[in-house]
Protein backbone atom coordinates (compact mmCIF):
# COMPACT_ATOMS: atom_id res chain seq x y z
CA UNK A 1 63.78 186.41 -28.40
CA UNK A 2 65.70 183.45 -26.93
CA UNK A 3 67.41 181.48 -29.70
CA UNK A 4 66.07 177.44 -29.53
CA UNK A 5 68.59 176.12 -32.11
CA UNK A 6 72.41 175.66 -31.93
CA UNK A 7 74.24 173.01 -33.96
CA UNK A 8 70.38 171.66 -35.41
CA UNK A 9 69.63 173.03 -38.86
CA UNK A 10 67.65 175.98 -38.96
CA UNK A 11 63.95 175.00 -40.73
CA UNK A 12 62.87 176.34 -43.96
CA UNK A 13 59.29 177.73 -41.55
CA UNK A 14 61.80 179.43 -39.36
CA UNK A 15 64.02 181.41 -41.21
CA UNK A 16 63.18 185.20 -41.93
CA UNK A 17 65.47 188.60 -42.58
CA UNK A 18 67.19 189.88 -45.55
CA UNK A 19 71.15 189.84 -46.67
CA UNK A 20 71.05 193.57 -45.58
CA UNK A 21 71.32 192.36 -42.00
CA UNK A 22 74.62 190.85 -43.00
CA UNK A 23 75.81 194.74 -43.72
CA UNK A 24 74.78 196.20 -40.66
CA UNK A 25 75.86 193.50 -37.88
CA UNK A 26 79.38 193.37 -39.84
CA UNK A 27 79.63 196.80 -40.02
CA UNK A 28 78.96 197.14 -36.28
CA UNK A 29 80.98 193.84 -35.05
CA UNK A 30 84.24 196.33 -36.90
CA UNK A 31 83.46 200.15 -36.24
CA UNK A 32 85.43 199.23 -32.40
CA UNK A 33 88.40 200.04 -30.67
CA UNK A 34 90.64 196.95 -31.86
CA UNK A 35 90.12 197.34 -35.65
CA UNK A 36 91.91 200.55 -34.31
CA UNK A 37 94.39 198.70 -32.77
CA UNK A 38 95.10 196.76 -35.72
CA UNK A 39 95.37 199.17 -37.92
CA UNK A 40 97.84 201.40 -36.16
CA UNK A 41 100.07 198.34 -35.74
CA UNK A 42 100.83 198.41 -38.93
CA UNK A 43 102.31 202.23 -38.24
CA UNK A 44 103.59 200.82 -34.71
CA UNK A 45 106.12 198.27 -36.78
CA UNK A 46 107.50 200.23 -39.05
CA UNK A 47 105.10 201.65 -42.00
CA UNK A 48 103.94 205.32 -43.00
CA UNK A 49 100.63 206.20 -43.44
CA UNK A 50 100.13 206.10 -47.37
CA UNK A 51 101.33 201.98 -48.10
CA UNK A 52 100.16 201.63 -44.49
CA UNK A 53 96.47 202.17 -45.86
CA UNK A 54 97.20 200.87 -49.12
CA UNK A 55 97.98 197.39 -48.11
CA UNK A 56 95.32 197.69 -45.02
CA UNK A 57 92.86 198.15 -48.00
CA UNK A 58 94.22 195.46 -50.18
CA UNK A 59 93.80 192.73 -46.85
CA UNK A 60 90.40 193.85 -46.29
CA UNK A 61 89.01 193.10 -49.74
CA UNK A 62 90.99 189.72 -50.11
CA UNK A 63 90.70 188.62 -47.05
CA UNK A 64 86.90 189.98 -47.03
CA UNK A 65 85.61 188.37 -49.97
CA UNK A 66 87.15 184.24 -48.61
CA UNK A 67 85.46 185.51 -45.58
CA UNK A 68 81.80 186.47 -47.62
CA UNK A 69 81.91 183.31 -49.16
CA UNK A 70 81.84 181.28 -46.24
CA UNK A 71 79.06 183.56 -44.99
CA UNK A 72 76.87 182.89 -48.19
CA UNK A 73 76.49 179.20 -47.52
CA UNK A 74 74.62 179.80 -44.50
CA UNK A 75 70.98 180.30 -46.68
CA UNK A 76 71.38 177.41 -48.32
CA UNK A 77 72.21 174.72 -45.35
CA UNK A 78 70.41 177.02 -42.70
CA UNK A 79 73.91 175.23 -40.67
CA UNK A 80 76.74 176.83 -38.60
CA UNK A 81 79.71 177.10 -40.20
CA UNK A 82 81.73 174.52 -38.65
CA UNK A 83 79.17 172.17 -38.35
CA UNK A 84 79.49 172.19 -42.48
CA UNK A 85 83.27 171.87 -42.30
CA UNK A 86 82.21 167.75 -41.32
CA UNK A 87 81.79 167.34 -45.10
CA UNK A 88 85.05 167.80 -45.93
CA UNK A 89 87.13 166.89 -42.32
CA UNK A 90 84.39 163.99 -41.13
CA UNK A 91 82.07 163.98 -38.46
CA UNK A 92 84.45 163.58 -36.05
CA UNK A 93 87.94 165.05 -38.18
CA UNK A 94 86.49 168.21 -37.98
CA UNK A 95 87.54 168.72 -34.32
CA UNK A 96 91.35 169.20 -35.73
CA UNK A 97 90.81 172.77 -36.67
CA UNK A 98 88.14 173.32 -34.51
CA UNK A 99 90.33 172.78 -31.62
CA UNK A 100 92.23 176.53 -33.15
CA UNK A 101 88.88 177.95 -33.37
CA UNK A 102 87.98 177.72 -30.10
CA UNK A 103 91.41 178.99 -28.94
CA UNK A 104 90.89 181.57 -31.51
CA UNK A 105 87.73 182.79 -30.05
CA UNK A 106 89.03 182.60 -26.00
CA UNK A 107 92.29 185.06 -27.95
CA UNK A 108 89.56 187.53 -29.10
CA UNK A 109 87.37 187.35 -26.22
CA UNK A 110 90.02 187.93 -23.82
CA UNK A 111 91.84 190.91 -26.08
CA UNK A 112 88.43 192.65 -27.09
CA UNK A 113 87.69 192.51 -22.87
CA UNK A 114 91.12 194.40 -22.26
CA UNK A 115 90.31 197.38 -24.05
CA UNK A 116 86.40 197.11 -23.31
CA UNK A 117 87.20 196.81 -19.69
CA UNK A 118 89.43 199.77 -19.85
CA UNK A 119 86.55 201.75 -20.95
CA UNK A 120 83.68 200.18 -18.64
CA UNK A 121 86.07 201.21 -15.66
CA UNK A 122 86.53 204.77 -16.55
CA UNK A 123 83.09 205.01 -17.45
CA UNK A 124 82.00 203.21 -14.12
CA UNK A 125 85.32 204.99 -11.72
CA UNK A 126 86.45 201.29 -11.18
CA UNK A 127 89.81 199.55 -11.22
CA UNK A 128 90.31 197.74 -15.07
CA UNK A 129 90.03 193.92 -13.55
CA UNK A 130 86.23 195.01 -12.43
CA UNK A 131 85.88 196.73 -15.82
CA UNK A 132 87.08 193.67 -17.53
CA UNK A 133 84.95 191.21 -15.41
CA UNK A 134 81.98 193.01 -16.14
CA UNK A 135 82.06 193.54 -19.46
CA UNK A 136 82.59 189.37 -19.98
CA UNK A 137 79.64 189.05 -17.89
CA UNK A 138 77.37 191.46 -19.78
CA UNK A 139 79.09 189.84 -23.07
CA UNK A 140 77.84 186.27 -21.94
CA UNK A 141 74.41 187.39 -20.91
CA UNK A 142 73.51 188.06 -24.71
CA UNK A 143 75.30 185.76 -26.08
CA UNK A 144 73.24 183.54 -24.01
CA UNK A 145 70.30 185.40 -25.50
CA UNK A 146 71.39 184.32 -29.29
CA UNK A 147 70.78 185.08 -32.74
CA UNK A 148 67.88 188.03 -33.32
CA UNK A 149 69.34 189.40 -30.33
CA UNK A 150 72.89 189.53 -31.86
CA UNK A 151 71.46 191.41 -34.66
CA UNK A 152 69.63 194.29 -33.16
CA UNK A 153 73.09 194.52 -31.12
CA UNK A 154 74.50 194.89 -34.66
CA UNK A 155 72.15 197.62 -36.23
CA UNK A 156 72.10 199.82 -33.03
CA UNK A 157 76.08 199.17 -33.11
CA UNK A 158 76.56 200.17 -36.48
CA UNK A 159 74.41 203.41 -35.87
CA UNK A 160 76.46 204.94 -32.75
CA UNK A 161 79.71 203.82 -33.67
CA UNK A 162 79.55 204.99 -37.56
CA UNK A 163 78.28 208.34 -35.72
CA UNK A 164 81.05 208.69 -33.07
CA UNK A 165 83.77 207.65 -35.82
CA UNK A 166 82.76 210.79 -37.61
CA UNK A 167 83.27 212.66 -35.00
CA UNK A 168 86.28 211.74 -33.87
CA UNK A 169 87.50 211.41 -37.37
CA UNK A 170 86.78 214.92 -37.63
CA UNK A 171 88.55 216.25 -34.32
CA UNK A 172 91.51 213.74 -35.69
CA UNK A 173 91.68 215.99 -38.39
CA UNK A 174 91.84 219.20 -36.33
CA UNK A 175 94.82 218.49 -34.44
CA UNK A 176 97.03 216.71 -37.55
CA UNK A 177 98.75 217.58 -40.60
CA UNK A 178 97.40 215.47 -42.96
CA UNK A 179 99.36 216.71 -46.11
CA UNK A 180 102.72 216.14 -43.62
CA UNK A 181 101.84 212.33 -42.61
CA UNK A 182 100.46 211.57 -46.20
CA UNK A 183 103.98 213.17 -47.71
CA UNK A 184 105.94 211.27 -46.59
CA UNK A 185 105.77 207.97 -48.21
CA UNK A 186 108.26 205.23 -48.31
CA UNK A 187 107.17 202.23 -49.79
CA UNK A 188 108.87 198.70 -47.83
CA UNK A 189 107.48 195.52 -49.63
CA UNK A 190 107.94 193.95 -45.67
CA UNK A 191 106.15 196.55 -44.22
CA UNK A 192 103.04 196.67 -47.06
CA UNK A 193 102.91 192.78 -46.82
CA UNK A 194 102.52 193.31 -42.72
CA UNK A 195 99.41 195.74 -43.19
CA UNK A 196 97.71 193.23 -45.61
CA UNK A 197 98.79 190.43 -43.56
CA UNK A 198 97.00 192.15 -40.56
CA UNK A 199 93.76 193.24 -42.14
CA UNK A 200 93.67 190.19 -43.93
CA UNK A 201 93.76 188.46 -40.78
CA UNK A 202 91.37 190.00 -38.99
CA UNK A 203 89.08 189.44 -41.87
CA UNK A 204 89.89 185.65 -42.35
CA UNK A 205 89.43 185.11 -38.31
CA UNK A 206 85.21 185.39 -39.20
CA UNK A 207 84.98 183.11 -41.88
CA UNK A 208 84.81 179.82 -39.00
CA UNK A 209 81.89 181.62 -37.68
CA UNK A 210 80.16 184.16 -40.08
CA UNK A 211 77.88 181.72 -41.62
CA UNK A 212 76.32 181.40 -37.85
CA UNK A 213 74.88 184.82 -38.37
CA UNK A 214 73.10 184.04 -41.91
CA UNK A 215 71.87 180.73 -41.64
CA UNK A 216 68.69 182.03 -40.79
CA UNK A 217 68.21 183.76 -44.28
CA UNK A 218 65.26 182.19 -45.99
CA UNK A 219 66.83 179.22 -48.49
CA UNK A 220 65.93 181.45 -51.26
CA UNK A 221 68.07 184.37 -50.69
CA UNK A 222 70.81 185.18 -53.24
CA UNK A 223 74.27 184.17 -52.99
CA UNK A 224 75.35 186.96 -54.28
CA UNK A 225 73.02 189.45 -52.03
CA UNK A 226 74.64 187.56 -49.50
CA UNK A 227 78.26 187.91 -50.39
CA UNK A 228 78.03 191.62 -51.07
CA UNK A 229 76.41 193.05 -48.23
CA UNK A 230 78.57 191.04 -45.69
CA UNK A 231 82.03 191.72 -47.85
CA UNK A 232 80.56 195.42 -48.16
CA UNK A 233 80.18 195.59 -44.15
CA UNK A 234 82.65 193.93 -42.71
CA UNK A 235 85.46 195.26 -45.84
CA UNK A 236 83.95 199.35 -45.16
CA UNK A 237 83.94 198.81 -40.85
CA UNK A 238 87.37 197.47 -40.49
CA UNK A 239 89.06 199.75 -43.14
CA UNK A 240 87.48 202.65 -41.48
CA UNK A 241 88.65 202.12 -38.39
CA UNK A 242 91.91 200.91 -39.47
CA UNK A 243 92.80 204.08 -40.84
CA UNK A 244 91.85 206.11 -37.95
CA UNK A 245 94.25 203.59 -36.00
CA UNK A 246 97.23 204.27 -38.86
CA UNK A 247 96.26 208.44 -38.49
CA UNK A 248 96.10 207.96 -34.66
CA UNK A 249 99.52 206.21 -34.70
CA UNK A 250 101.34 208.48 -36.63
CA UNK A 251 100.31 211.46 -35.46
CA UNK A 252 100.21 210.82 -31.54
CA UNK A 253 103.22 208.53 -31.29
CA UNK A 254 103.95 206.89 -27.58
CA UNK A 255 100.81 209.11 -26.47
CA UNK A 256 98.39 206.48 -28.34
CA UNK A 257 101.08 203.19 -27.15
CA UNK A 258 100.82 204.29 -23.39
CA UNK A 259 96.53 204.34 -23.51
CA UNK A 260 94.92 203.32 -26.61
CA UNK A 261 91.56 203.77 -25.37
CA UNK A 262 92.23 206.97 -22.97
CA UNK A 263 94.19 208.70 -25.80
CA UNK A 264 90.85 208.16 -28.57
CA UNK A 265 88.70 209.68 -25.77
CA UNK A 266 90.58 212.35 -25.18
CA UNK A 267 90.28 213.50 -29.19
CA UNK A 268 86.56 214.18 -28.05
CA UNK A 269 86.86 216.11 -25.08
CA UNK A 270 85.78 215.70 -21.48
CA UNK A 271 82.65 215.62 -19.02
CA UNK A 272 79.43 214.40 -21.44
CA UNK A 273 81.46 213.68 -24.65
CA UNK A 274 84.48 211.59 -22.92
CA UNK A 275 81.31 209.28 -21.06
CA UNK A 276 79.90 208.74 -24.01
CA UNK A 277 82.83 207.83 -26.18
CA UNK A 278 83.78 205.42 -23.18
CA UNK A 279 80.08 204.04 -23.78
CA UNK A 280 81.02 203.73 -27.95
CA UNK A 281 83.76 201.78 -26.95
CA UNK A 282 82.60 199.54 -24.92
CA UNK A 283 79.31 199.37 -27.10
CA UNK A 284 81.53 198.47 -30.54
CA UNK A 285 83.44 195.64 -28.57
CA UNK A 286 80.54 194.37 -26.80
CA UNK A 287 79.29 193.65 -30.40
CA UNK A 288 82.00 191.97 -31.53
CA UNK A 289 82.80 189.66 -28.25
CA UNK A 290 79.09 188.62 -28.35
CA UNK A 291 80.08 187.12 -31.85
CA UNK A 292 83.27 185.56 -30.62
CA UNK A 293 81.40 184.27 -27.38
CA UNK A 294 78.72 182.83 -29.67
CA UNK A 295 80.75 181.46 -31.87
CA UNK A 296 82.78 179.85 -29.64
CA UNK A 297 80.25 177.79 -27.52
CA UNK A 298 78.99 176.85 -31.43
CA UNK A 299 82.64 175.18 -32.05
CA UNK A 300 82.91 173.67 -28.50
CA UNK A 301 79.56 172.08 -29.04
CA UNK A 302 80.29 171.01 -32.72
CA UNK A 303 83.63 169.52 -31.55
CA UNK A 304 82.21 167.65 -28.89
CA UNK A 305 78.66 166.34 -30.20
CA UNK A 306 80.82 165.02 -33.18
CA UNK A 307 81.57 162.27 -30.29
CA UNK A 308 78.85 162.55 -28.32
CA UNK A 309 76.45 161.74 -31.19
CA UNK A 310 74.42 164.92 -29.85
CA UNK A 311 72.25 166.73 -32.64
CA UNK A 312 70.58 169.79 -30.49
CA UNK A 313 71.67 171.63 -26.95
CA UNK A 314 69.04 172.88 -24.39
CA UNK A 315 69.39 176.37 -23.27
CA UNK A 316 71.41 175.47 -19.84
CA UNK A 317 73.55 173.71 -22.14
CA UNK A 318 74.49 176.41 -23.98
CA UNK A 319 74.67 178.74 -20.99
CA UNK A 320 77.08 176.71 -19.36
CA UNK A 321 79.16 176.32 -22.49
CA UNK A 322 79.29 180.21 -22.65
CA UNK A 323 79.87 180.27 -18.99
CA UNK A 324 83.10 178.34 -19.88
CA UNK A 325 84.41 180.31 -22.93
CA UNK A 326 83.47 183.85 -20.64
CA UNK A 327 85.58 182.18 -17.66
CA UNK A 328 88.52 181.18 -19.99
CA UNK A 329 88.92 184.38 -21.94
CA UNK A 330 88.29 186.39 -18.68
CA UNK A 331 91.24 184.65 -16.79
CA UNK A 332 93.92 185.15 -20.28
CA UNK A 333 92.45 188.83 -20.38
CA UNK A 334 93.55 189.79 -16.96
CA UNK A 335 96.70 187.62 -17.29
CA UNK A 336 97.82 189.68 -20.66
CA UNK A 337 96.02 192.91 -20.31
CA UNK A 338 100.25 194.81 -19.55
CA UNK A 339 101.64 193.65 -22.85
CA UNK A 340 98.82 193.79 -25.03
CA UNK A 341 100.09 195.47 -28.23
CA UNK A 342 102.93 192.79 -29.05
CA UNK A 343 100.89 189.87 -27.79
CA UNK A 344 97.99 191.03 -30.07
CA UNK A 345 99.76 191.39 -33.70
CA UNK A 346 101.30 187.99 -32.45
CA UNK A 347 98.29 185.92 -32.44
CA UNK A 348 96.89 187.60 -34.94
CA UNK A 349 99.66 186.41 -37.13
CA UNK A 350 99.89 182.99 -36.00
CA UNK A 351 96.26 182.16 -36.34
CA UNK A 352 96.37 183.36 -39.41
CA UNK A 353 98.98 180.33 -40.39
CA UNK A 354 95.59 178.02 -39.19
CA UNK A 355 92.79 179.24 -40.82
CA UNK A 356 93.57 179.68 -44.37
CA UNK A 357 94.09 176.42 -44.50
CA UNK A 358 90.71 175.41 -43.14
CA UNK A 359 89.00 178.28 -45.44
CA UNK A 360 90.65 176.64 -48.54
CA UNK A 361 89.68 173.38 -47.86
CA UNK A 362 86.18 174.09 -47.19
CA UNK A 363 85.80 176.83 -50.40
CA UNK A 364 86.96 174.70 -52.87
CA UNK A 365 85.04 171.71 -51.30
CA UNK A 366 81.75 173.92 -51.26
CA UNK A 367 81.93 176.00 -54.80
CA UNK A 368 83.82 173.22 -56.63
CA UNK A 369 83.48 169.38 -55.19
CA UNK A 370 80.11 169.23 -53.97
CA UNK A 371 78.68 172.72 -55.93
CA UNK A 372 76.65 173.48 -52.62
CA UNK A 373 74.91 170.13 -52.26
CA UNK A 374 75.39 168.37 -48.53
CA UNK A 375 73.52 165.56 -47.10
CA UNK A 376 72.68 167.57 -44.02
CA UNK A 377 71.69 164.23 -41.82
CA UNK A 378 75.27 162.47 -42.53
CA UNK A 379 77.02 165.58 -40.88
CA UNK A 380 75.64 163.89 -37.43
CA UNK A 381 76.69 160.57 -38.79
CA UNK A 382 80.21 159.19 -38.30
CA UNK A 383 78.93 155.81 -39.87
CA UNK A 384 77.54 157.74 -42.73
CA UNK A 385 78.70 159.43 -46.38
CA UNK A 386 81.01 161.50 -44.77
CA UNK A 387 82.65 159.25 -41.99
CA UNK A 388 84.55 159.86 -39.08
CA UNK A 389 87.80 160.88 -40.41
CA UNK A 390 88.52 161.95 -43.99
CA UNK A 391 91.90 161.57 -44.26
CA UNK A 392 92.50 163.62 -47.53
CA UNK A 393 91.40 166.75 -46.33
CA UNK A 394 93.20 165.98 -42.88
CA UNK A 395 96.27 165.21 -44.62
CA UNK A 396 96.04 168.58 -46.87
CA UNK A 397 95.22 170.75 -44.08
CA UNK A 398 98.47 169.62 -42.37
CA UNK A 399 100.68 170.30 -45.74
CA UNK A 400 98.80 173.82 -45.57
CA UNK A 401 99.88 174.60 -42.11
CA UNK A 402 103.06 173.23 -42.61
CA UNK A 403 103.46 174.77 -46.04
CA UNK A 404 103.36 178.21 -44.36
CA UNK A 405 106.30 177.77 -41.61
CA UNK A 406 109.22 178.73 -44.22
CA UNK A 407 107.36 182.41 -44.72
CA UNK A 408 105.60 183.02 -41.30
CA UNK A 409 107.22 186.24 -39.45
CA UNK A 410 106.48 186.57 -36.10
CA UNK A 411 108.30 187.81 -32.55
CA UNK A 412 108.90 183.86 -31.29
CA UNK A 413 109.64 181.90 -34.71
CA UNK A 414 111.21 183.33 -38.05
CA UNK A 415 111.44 181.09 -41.34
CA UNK A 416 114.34 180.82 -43.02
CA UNK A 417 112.10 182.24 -46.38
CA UNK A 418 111.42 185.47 -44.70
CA UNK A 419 114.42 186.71 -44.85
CA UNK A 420 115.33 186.65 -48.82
CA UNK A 421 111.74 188.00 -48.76
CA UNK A 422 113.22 190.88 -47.39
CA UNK A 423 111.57 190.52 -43.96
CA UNK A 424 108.05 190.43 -45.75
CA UNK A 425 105.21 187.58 -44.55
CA UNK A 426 103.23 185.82 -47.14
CA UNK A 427 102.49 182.62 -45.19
CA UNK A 428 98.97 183.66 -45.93
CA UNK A 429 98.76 183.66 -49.21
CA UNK A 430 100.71 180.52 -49.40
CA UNK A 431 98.31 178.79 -46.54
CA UNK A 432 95.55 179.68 -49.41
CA UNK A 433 97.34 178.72 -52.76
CA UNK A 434 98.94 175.37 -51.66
CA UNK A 435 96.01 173.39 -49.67
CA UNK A 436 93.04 174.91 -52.75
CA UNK A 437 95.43 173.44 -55.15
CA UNK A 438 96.03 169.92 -53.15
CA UNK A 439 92.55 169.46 -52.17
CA UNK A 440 90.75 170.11 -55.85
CA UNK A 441 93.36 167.48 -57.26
CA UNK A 442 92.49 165.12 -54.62
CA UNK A 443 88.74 165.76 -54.23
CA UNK A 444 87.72 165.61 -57.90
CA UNK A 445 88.63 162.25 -58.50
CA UNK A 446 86.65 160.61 -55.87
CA UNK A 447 83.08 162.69 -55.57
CA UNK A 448 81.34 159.29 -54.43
CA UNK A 449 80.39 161.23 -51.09
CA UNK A 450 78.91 164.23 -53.31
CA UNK A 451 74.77 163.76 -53.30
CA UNK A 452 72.79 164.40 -56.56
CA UNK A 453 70.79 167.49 -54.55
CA UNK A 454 70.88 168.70 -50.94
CA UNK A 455 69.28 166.54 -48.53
CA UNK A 456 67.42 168.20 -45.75
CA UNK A 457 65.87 166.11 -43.21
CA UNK A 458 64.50 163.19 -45.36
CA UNK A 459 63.13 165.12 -48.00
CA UNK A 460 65.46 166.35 -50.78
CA UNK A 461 66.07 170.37 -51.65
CA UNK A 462 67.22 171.05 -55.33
CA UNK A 463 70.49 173.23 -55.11
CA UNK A 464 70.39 176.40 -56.20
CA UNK A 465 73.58 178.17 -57.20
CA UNK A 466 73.72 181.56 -59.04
């Protein structure tokens, strides 16, 4: 049950499962209290329920399907996702954006634990700093554990939480008028653009780690298997709970601002039924911070073996890197659990501005440049076909971020684009557009680095694309 590999390739005799596993653990890792939390902001700023869900549903599908197609390349190089990214940043470039992972993962951690850790204390009748200390702990226990692990977390997850969604969707229902909330429609191009910048987000956030979690699909499985049952999971979780967030938010007002978590119990009753909802809770984000704890000891360890020359990690290697990521995103949850609404749509936002990017970059590199064939060996290699530094895709991925500044919206920097925007955010889809566009022009005119077929090991693997 304990996972042996880390940043190593994952053998061709080791790797078992099916794409469906890809539906269940992402439908799991968003069926949780901050999908919630997401989706009502989008109600909390400003927009009514019906373009509310409309562009929450339009951020989930785009932003779902760039985040699927990072998640299909993990059959076919059995490598984590950022280990790939070396191709296109070099060996050792590839620490520039993985230096915003990692702070992206400590961000999630450390949000996911306030809300958890407000429902392990009511559940346990302790204070929320013990409830957020011990859900970090239990978080870094099975992260510790690794991958199969992870997913039986997932299927169990997906299981309870679809079931207690249900039900509280169904007492939701009880106490609202739904015809009222879904009458009254306004449509504000600002506010649509902030719902499908916020689900796109949280969808974009998993592509620098989603291939982690299907790398050990046997080589053979289909792309598009693969892309379809993790778009499928992650797209139908998060929109799910999203627009019990945007009914929750409307309907309940300050109620829901004041207690997120203690106002969704209370939709469920008391005694038995408020216990276990506490336990859903804390069960949906316990899923989800496992992946962000995982994931983030996998970029801390990608960043520095790409100096370190280091190729594998013992298991009290990984523990203490997981030990560090718990202690980090332990310390900013209890430092930010009072203003954690504002804070939240915040990062969210900013990160955002980071990633697309990095997602661009590594698509267009992947699908179009090198058509799914890496020379797994050379990603170790700063002396080898992909270098140290690869100044190209460096150099694009700054225009990208910097590309974005003149549209990004948030509380502590406005561009000067925004505003004849109307006050609407599209630094996303310009962080997509501009550095896909820069790096095919530059890319395909030098594919020297490019092998003929995938090397794995010393022996070569013909690529197999759909």
């Amino acid at each position: 049950m304990v996972e042996r590999h880390s940043i190593d390739a994952v053998p061709d005799g080791e790797r078992h499962g099916r794409a469906v596993s890809q539906f269940t653990l992402w439908l799991g890792a968003n069926l949780q209290i901050t999908a919630v939390v997401t989706g009502a902001l989008a109600v909390v700023f400003g927009g009514d329920v019906v373009w509310s869900l409309v562009g929450l549903v339009a951020g989930n599908v785009l932003g779902g399907a760039v985040m699927a197609l990072h998640s299909a390349q993990g059959p076919k190089l059995g490598l984590p996702q950022m280990i790939q990214s070396r191709a296109q940043f070099g060996v050792r470039g590839a620490v520039v954006p993985l230096l915003l992972v990692i702070l992206m993962y400590i961000g999630f951690f450390a949000s996911g634990s306030v809300l958890a850790g407000q429902a392990t204390a009511r559940l346990a009748h302790t204070g929320d700093t013990t409830g957020i200390v011990v859900f970090a702990a239990v978080t870094a226990v099975v992260a510790a554990v690794g991958y199969r692990v992870i997913h039986i977390l997932g299927r169990v997850a997906s299981v309870v939480c679809a079931l207690a969604f249900v039900y509280l969707g169904v007492r939701l229902l009880d106490r609202v008028d739904l015809g009222a909330l879904l009458g009254d429609a306004h449509f504000s191009l600002p506010m649509f653009l902030l719902a499908m910048s916020l689900s796109a987000s949280w969808q974009l956030a998993f592509g620098p780690y989603v291939a982690d979690y299907s790398r050990y699909l046997p080589r053979t499985t289909s792309t598009r298997a693969t892309f379809w049952w993790t778009l499928s999971g992650s797209a139908l979780g998060s929109q799910w709970s999203m627009t019990f967030g945007v009914l929750v938010a409307a309907s309940a007002g300050e109620k829901f601002l004041d207690d997120q978590v203690g106002y969704v119990v209370s939709l469920g009753g008391a005694g038995l039924a408020a216990s276990f909802l506490y336990f859903v809770i804390a069960l949906g984000k316990l899923t989800i911070n496992v992946l962000n704890t995982y994931g983030g000891f996998m970029s801390m360890v990608t960043g520095i073996s790409g100096f370190r020359g280091q190729r594998t990690l013992s298991p009290r290697g990984r523990a203490g890197y997981i030990a560090v990521i718990m202690v980090i995103g332990t310390a900013v949850a209890l430092a930010g659990k009072d203003s954690f609404l504002t804070s939240f749509k915040d990062f969210l936002l900013f990160l955002l501005t980071f990633f697309t990017p990095w997602s661009a970059v590594n698509l267009v590199d992947y699908y179009l440049i090198s058509r799914e064939r890496y020379d797994i060996p050379a990603l170790s290699d700063p002396h080898g076909r992909y270098g140290a530094w690869r100044a190209d895709a460096l150099i694009v991925y700054g225009v990208g971020v910097l590309a974005q500044l003149p549209f990004l919206a948030t509380s502590f920097y406005t561009g000067p684009l925004v505003a004849p925007l109307g006050g609407a955010d599209v630094s996303w889809i310009v962080g997509l557009v501009v550095p896909a566009t820069l790096y095919w022009l530059l890319a395909r005119r030098d594919t020297a680095h490019v092998p003929q077929e995938t090397i794995a090991g010393t022996e070569p693997l013909a690529s197999s694309r759909p």
